[in-house]
Protein backbone atom coordinates (compact mmCIF):
# COMPACT_ATOMS: atom_id res chain seq x y z
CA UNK A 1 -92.39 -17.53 -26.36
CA UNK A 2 -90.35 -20.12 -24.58
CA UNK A 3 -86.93 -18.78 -26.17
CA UNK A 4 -87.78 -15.05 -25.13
CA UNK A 5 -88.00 -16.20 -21.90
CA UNK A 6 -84.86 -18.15 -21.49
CA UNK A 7 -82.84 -15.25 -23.20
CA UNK A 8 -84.53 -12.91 -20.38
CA UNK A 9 -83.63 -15.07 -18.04
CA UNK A 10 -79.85 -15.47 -18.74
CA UNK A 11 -79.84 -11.07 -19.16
CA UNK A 12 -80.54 -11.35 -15.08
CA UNK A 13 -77.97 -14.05 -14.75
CA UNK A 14 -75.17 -12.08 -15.93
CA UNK A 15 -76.03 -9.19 -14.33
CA UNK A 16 -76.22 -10.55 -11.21
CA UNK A 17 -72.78 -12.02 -12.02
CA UNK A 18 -71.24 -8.83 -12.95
CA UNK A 19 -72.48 -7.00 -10.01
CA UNK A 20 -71.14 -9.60 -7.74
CA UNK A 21 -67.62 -9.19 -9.21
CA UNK A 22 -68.21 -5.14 -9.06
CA UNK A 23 -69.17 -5.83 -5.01
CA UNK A 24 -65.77 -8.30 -4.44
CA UNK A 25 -63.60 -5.85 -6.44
CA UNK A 26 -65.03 -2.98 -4.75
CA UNK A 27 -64.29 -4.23 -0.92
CA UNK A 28 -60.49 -5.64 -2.01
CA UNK A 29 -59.74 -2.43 -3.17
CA UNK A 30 -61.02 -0.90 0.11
CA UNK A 31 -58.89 -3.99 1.93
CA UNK A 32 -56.04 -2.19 0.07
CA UNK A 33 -56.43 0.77 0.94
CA UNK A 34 -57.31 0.80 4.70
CA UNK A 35 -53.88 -1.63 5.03
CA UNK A 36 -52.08 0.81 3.16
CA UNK A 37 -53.29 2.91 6.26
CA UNK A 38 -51.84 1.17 9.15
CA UNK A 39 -48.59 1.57 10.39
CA UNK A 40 -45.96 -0.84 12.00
CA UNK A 41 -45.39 -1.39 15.69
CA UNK A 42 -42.15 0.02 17.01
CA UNK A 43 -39.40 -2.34 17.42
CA UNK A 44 -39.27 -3.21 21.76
CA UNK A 45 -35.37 -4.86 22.89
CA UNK A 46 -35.86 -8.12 24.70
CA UNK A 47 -34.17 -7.50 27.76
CA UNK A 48 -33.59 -10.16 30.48
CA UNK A 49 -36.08 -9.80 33.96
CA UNK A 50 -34.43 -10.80 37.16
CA UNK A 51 -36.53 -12.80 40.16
CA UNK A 52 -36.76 -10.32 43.26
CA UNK A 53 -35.47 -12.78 45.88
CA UNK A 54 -34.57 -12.50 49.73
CA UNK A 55 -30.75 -13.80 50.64
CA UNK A 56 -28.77 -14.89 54.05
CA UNK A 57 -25.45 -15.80 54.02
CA UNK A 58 -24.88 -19.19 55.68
CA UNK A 59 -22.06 -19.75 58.23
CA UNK A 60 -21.80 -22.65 60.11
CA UNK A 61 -21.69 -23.16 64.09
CA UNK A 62 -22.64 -25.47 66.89
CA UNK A 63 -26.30 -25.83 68.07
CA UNK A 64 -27.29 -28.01 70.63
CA UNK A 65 -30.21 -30.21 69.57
CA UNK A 66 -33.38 -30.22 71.38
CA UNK A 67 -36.04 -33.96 71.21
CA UNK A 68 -39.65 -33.10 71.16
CA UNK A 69 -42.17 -35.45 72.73
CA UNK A 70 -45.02 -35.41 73.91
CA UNK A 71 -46.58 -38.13 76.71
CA UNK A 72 -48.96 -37.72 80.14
CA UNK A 73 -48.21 -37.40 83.46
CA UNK A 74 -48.89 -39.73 85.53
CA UNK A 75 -47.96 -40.43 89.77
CA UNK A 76 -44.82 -42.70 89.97
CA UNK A 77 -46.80 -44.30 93.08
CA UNK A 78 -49.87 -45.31 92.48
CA UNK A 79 -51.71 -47.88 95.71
CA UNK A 80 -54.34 -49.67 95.78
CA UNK A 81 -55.64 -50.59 99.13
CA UNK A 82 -57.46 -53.87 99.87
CA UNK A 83 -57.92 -54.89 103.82
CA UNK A 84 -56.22 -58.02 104.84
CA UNK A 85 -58.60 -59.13 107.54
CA UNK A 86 -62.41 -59.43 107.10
CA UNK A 87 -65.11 -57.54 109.19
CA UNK A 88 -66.97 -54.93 109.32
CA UNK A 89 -66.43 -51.27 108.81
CA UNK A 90 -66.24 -49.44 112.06
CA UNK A 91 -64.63 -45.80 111.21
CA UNK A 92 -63.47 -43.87 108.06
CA UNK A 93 -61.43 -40.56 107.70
CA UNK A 94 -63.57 -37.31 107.52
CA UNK A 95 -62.27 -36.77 104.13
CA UNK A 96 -62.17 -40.06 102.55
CA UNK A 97 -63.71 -38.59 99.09
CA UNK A 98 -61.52 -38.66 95.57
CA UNK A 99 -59.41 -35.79 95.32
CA UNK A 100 -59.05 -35.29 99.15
CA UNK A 101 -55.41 -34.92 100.65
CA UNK A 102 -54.51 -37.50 103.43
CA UNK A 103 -51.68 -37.12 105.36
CA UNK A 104 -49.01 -39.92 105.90
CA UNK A 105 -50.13 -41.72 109.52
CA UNK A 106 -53.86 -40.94 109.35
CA UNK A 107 -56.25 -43.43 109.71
CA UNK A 108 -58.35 -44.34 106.46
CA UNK A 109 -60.37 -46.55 108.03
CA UNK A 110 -60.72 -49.75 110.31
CA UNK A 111 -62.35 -52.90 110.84
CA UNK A 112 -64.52 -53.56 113.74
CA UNK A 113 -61.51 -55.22 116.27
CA UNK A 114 -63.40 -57.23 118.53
CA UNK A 115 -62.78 -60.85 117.49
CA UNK A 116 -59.24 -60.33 116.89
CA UNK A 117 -58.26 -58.74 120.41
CA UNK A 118 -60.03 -61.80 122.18
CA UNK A 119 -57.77 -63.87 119.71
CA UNK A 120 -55.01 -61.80 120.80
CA UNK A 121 -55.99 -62.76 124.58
CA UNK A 122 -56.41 -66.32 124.10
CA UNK A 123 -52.73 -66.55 122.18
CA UNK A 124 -51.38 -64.57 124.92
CA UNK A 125 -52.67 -66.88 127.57
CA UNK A 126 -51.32 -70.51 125.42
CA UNK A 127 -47.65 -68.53 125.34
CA UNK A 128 -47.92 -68.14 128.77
CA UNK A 129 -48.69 -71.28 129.54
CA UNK A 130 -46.15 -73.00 127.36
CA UNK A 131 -43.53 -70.30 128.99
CA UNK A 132 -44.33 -71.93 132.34
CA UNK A 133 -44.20 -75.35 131.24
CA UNK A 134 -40.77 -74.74 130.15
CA UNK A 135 -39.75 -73.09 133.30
CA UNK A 136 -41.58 -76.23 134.95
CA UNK A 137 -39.13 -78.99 133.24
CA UNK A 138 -36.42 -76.79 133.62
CA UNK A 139 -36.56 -76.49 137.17
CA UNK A 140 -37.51 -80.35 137.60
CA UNK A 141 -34.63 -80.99 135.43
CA UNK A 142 -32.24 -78.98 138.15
CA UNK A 143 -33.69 -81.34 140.73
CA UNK A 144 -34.38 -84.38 139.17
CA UNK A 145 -30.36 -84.18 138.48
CA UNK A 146 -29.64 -83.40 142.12
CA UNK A 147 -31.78 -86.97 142.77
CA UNK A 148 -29.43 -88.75 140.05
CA UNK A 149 -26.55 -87.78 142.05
CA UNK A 150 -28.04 -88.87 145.50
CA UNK A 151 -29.34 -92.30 144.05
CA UNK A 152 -25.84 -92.62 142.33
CA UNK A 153 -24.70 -92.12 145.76
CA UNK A 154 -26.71 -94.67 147.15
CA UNK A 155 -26.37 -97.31 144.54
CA UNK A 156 -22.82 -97.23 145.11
CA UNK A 157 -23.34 -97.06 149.04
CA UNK A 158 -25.92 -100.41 148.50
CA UNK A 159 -22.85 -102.60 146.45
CA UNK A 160 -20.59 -102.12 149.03
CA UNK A 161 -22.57 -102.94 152.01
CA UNK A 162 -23.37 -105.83 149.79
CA UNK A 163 -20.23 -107.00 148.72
CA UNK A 164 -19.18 -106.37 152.55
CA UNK A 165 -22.19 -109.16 153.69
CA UNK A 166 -21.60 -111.17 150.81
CA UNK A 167 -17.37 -111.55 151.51
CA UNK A 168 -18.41 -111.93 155.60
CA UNK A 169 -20.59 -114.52 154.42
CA UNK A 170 -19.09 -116.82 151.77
CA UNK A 171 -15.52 -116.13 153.04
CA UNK A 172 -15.98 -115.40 156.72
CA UNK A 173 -18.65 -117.19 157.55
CA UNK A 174 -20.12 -114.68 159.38
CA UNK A 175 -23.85 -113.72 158.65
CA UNK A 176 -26.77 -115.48 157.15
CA UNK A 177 -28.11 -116.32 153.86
CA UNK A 178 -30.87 -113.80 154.50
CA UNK A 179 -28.74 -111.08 155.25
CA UNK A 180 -26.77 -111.21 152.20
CA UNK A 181 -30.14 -111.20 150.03
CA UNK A 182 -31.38 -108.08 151.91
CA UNK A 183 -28.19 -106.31 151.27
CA UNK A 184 -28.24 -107.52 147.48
CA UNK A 185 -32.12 -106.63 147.72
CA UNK A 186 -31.17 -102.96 148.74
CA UNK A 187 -28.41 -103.03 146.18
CA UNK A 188 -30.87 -103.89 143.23
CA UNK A 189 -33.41 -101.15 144.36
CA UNK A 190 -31.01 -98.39 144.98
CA UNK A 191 -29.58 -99.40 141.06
CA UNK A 192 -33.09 -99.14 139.64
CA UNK A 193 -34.03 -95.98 141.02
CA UNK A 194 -30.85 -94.45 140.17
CA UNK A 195 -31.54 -96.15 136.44
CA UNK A 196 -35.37 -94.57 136.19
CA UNK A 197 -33.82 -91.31 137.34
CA UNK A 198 -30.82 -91.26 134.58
CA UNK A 199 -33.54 -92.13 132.16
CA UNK A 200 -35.88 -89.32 133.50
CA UNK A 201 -32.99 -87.02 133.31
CA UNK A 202 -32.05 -88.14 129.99
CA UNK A 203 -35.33 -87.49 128.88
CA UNK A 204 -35.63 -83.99 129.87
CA UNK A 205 -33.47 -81.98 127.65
CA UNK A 206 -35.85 -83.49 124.78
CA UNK A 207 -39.23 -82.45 126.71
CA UNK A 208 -37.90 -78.82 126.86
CA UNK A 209 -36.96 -78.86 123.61
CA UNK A 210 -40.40 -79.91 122.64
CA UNK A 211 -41.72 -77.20 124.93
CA UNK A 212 -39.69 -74.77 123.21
CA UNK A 213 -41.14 -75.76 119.50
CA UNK A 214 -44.92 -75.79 121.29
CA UNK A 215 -43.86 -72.32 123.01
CA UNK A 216 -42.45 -70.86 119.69
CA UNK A 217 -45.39 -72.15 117.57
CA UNK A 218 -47.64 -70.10 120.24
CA UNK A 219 -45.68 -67.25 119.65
CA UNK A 220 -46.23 -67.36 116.26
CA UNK A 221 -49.95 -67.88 116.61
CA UNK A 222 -49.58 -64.36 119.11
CA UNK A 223 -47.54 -63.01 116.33
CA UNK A 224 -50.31 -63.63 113.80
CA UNK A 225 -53.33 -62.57 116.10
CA UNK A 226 -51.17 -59.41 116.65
CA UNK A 227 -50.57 -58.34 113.45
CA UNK A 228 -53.96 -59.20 112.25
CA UNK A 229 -55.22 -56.89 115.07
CA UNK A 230 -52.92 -54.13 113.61
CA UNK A 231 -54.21 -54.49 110.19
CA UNK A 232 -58.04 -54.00 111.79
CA UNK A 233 -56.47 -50.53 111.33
CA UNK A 234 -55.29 -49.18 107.61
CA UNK A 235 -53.00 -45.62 107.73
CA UNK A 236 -51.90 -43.46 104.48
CA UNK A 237 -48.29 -45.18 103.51
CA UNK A 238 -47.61 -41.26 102.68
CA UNK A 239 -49.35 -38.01 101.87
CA UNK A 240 -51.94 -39.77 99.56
CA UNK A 241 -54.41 -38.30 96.98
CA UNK A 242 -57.65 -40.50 96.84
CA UNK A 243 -58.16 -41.76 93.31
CA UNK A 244 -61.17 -44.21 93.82
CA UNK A 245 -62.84 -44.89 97.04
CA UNK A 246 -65.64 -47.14 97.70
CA UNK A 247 -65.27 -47.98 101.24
CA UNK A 248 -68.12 -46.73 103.92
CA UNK A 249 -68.91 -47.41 107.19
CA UNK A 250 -70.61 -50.34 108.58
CA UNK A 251 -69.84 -52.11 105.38
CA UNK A 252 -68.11 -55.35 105.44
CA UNK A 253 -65.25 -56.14 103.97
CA UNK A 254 -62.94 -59.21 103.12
CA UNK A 255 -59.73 -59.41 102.68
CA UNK A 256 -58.21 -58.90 98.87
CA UNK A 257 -61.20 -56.41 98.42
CA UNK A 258 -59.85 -53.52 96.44
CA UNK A 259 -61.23 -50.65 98.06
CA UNK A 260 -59.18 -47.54 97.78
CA UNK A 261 -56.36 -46.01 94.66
CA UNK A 262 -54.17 -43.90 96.38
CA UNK A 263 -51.54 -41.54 94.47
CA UNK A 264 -48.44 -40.13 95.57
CA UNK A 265 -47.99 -37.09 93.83
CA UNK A 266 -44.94 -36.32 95.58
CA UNK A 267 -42.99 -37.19 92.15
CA UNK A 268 -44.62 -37.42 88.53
CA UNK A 269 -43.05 -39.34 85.37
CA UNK A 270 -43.66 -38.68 82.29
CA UNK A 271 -43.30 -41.49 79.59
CA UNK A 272 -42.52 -39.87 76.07
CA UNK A 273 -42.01 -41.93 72.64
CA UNK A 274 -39.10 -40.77 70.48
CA UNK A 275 -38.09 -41.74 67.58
CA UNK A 276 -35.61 -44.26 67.36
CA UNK A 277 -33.24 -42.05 64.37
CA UNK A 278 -33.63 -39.26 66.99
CA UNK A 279 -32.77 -41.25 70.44
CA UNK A 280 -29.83 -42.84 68.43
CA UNK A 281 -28.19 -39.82 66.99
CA UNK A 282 -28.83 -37.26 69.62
CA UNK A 283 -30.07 -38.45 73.26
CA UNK A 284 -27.07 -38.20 75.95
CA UNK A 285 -25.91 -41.69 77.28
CA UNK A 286 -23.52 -42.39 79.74
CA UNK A 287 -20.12 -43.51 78.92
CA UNK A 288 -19.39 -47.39 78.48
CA UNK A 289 -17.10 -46.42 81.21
CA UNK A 290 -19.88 -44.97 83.57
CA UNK A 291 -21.95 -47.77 83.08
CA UNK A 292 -21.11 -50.96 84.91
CA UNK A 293 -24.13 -53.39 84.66
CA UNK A 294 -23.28 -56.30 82.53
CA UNK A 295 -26.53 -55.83 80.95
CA UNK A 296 -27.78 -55.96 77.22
CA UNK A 297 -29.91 -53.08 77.40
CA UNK A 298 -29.38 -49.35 77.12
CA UNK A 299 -26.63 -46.89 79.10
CA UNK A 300 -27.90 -45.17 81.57
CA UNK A 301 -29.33 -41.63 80.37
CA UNK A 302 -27.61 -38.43 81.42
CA UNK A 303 -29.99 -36.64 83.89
CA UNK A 304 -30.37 -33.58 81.83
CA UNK A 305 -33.09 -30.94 82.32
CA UNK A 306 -36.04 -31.20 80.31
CA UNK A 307 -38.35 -28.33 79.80
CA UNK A 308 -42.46 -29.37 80.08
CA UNK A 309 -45.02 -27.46 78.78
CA UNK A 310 -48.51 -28.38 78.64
CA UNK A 311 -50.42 -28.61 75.70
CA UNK A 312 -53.42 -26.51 76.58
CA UNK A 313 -50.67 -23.68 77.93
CA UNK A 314 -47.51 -23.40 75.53
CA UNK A 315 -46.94 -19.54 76.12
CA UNK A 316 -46.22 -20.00 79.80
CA UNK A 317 -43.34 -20.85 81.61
CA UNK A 318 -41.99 -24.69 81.76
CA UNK A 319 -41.65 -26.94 84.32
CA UNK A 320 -38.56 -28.58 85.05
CA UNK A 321 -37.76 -31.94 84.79
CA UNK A 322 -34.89 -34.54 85.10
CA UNK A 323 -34.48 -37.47 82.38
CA UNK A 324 -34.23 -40.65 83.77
CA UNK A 325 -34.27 -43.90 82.16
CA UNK A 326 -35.24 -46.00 79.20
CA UNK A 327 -38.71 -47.78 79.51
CA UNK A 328 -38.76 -49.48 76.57
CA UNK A 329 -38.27 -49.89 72.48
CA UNK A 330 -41.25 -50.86 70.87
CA UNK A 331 -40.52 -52.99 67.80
CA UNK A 332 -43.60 -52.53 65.64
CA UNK A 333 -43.10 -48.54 65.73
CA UNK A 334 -39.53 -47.78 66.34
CA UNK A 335 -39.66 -46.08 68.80
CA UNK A 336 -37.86 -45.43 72.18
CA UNK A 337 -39.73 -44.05 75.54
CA UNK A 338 -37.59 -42.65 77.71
CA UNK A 339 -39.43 -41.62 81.77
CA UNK A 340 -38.77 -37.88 82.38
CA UNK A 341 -39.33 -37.11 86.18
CA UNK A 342 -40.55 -34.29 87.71
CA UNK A 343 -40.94 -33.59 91.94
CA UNK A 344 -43.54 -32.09 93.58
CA UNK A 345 -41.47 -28.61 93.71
CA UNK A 346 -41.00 -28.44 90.20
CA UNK A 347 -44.38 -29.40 89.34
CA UNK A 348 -45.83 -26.51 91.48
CA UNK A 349 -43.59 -24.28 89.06
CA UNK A 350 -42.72 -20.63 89.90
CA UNK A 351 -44.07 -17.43 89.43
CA UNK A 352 -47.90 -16.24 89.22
CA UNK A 353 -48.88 -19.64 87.68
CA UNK A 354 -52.04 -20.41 88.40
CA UNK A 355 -52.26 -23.93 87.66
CA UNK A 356 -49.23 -26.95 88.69
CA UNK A 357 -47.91 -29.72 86.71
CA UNK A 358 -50.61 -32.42 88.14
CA UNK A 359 -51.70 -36.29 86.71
CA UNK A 360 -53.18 -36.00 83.62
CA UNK A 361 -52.08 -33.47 81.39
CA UNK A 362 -50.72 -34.24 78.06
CA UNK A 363 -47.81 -31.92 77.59
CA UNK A 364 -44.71 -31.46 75.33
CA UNK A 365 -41.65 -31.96 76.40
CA UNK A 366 -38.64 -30.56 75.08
CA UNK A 367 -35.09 -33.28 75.82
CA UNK A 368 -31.70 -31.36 75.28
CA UNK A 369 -29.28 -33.44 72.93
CA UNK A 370 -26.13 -33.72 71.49
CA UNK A 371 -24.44 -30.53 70.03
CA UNK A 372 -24.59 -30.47 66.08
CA UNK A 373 -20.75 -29.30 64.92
CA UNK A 374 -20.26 -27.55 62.45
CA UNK A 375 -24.02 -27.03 60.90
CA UNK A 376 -25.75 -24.56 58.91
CA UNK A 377 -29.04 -23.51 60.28
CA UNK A 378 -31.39 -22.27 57.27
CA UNK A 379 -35.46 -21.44 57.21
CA UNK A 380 -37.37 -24.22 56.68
CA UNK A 381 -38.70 -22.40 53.38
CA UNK A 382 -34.73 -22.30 52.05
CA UNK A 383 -34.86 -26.15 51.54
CA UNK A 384 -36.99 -27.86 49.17
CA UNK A 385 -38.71 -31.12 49.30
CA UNK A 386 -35.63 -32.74 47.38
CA UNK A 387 -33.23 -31.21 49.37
CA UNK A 388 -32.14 -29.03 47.31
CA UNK A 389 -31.02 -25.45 47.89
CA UNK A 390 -31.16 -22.15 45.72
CA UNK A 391 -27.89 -20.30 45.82
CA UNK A 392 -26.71 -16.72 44.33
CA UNK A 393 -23.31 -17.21 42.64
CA UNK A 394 -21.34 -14.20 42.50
CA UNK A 395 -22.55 -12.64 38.98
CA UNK A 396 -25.74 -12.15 40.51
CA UNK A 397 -26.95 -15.73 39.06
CA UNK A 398 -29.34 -18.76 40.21
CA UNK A 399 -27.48 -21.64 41.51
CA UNK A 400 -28.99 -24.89 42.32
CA UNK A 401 -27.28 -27.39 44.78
CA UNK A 402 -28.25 -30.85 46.35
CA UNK A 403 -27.31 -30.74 50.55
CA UNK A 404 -28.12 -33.35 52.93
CA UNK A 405 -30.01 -33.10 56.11
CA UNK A 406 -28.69 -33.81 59.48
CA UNK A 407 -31.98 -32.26 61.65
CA UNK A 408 -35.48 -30.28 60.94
CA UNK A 409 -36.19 -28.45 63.91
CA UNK A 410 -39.26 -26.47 63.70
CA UNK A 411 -38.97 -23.66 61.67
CA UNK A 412 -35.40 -24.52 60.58
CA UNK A 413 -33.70 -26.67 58.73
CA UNK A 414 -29.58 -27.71 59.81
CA UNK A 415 -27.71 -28.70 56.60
CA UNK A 416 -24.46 -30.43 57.28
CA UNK A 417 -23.21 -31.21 53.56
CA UNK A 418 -23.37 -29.14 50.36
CA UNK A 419 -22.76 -26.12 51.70
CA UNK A 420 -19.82 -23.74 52.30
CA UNK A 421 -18.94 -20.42 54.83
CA UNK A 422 -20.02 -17.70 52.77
CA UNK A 423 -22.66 -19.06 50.48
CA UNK A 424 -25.79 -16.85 49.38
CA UNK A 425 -29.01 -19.02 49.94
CA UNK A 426 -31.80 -18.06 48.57
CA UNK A 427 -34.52 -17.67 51.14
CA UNK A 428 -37.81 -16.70 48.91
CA UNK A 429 -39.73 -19.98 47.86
CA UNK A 430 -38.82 -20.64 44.42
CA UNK A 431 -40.87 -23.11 41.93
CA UNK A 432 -39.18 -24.93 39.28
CA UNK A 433 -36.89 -21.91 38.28
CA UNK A 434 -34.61 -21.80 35.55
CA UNK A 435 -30.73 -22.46 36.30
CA UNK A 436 -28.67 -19.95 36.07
CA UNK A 437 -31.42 -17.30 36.08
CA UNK A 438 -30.95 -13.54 36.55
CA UNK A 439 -31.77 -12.39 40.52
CA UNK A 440 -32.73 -8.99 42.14
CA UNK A 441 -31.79 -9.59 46.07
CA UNK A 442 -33.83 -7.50 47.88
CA UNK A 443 -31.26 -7.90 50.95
CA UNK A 444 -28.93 -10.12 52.62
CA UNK A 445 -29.01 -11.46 56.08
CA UNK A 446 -26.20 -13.06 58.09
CA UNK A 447 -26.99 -16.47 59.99
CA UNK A 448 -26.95 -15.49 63.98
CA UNK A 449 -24.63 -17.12 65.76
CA UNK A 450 -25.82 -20.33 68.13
CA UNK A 451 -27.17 -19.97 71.57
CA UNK A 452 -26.61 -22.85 74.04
C-alpha cells in the first residue's frame, strides 16, 4: 500500500514538472515572437544647439563719476539762549512757541529791570562824583602852583631883606640884634611855606592820577550796571526758528539757565560719509598750488554742485547744493564726511514743490567726481561676480575674459581693463556655460556715447 502511494505520488511530480517546462517554453517562444515584431528607431543626427543671447558692442568714452551719500540736514546755526542776569520774567514775544518764526531785532523776552536801572543810577552818580573830584585837584593844582610861585617870590624877597639887616648889622653896625632875628624869622617862614607848597604841588599830579584810577574803576562799575541793564532785554541774533522753549512769564530765571534753541535756517549742511576708496579716487581737490595752509589735513574741496534728493521723494526735482569741506575721517570705518551746504534759496527749490529742503530729512545726495577716461560702461548683469565677462568672438562663439573694475554705478558697471573697441559682450546672464559654445544673438546694441 505504502509503495502504490509513493509511485502515485512521483506520477504528479513529473507532471507538474513537465507542465512547468511546457508554460516557460510556451511564453519564450511568445518573447520571440512579439520582439521579432518591433522595429528599430530611426537614426536622429546630433546637431549642435546654440544659446539665444542679447549682445552690445562696447566702445569706450569719458563719464564723469557721480559719489552717492546719504546724511541729514541739519541748521549750520544752531543757539541756545540762557539769560545772563537773574530776575524775574516780565514780557515774552507773542509767538514764542517751537516752530514759530522770529525776526532778527525782536524781543524774546526780558527780565524785570528794576534793580539794575537803580544800579545804573547809583554808578552814574559815583562817576560823577569822581569826575568832579578830578576837576577839583586839577583846578587846585592850577592855583596851588600860582601860590608856589608867589611864596618862591617871597622866600627870595625874605633872604634879601635878611641878608640886607644882617650885613647893616655885623658889618655896619647899624640895627639891632632883634632886628636881624625878625628879618631871619620872616626869612625862615616865607622858606617853609614855599617848602609845604612845593610839596603840596608835588603831590598833586599823584592825587589826580589816583582820581583817575577811582574815576575809571567807576566807569567800569557804570559800564557793568549798563550792560547788565541791556541784557534785562534778550533780541533774536537773526531770523530764528524756535527749537525748544521753556521760558514764561513771571518765571524767574538765573543766569546760565538754558532756556531757548534757536535755529538759523538761513543755510543747511549736510554731513555725508563716503567711502574712503571713493573720496580718494574720485572727489575734486584743489591743487597743491591752490592750497596754501601749511596744514596736514586735506585740500580744500572744489565747490561743485551737488544734487539732493530726499529719501521719502526721489522722483522729484533736486535741490542744489555746494560742497564744502572735509569734517572728518573716521578710522574705525574708513570713511570720509565731507559738509555739503545748501542756502535758504536753494532749499525752497523751484517749481510746484510743495515741500522745501528743511532740518531733518534724510536725503541722498549725489557729489560729481572725477571724469573716468577711457572706460567701458556695461549692464550690471554683463559682469559676473568674478569679474569676468562673456564675449562673442567672430565665428559666432562663447568667449570668456577676466576685466577689472574701476566703478559700479547703479545699474552699470565701468570696466577699464580687459576689454577692447569693438568687442561683443554678452549681455544675457549666463551660468557656468561652456567655453567656446555655439550662440544665437538675438541683436546687437551699440554703447551710447557719455553725457556730462
Amino acid at each position: 500500500m505504502n509503495s502504490t502511494e509513493k509511485k502515485r505520488q512521483n506520477k504528479h511530480v513529473m507532471i507538474r514538472i513537465v507542465i512547468c517546462t511546457l508554460i516557460l517554453i510556451v511564453g519564450w517562444v511568445g518573447m520571440k515572437g512579439l520582439a521579432s515584431l518591433k522595429q528599430p528607431p530611426a537614426e536622429v543626427k546630433a546637431e549642435e544647439r546654440p544659446i539665444r543671447v542679447q549682445a552690445m558692442a562696447a566702445q569706450p568714452g569719458d563719464y564723469p563719476v557721480a559719489i552717492t551719500g546719504y546724511g541729514e540736514a541739519r541748521a549750520l546755526t544752531v543757539v541756545t539762549i540762557a539769560p545772563e542776569v537773574a530776575g524775574r520774567v516780565v514780557y515774552t514775544h507773542p509767538t514764542l512757541k517751537a516752530g514759530q518764526i522770529i525776526p532778527a531785532g525782536d524781543v524774546i523776552f526780558r527780565i524785570d529791570p528794576a534793580d539794575y536801572e537803580a544800579g545804573l543810577q547809583e554808578a552814574r552818580a559815583v562817576v560823577a562824583q569822581w569826575q568832579n573830584t578830578v576837576a577839583r585837584l586839577k583846578k587846585q593844582f592850577a592855583i596851588d602852583s600860582q601860590r608856589l610861585k608867589t611864596l618862591e617870590r617871597n622866600t627870595q624877597l625874605a633872604r634879601t631883606e635878611f641878608d640886607r639887616t644882617r650885613q647893616l648889622f655885623e658889618v655896619d653896625r647899624v640895627g639891632t640884634r632883634s632886628g636881624m632875628d625878625q628879618a631871619e624869622r620872616t626869612y625862615n617862614t616865607t622858606s617853609d611855606q614855599a617848602d609845604q607848597m612845593a610839596q603840596a604841588v608835588s603831590l598833586y599830579p599823584l592825587q589826580i592820577k589816583e582820581a583817575q584810577s577811582t574815576l575809571a574803576s567807576a566807569a567800569a562799575r557804570l559800564s557793568m550796571a549798563e550792560t547788565s541793564l541791556s541784557r534785562c532785554t534778550v533780541k533774536a541774533p537773526f531770523d530764528a526758528r524756535i527749537k525748544s522753549v521753556s521760558i514764561e512769564a513771571g518765571q524767574y530765571v538765573s543766569p546760565g539757565q538754558n532756556v531757548l534753541t534757536l535755529a538759523d535756517d538761513a543755510v543747511l549742511e549736510i554731513q555725508v560719509s563716503l567711502d574712503s576708496r571713493d573720496a580718494r579716487s574720485w572727489l575734486q581737490f584743489e591743487s597743491p598750488a591752490n592750497d596754501r595752509l601749511p596744514t596736514a589735513w586735506f585740500a580744500t574741496l572744489k565747490p561743485v554742485e551737488c544734487a539732493i534728493r530726499w529719501t521719502e521723494d526721489k522722483t522729484g526735482s533736486p535741490w542744489i547744493g555746494i560742497l564744502n569741506r572735509v569734517v572728518k575721517f573716521d578710522q574705525q570705518t574708513r570713511t570720509l564726511t565731507v559738509a555739503i551746504r545748501v542756502t535758504a534759496d536753494s532749499a525752497k527749490g523751484k517749481g510746484n514743490r510743495v515741500l522745501p529742503l528743511v532740518e531733518g530729512m534724510f536725503c541722498t545726495v549725489d557729489i560729481p567726481g572725477r571724469t573716468m577716461r577711457d572706460v567701458y560702461r556695461l549692464p550690471r548683469q554683463a559682469v559676473s561676480f568674478e569679474n569676468r565677462i562673456y564675449l562673442a568672438s567672430a565665428e559666432g562663439r562663447l568667449k570668456t575674459v577676466d576685466v577689472t573694475v574701476a566703478r559700479i554705478e547703479g545699474e552699470f558697471v565701468f570696466v577699464d581693463q580687459g576689454l577692447n573697441p569693438g568687442d561683443t559682450v554678452i549681455l544675457t546672464r549666463l551660468i557656468d556655460p561652456l567655453e567656446n559654445a555655439l550662440l544665437d544673438i538675438a541683436g546687437t546694441t551699440v554703447a551710447k556715447e557719455p553725457t556730462s
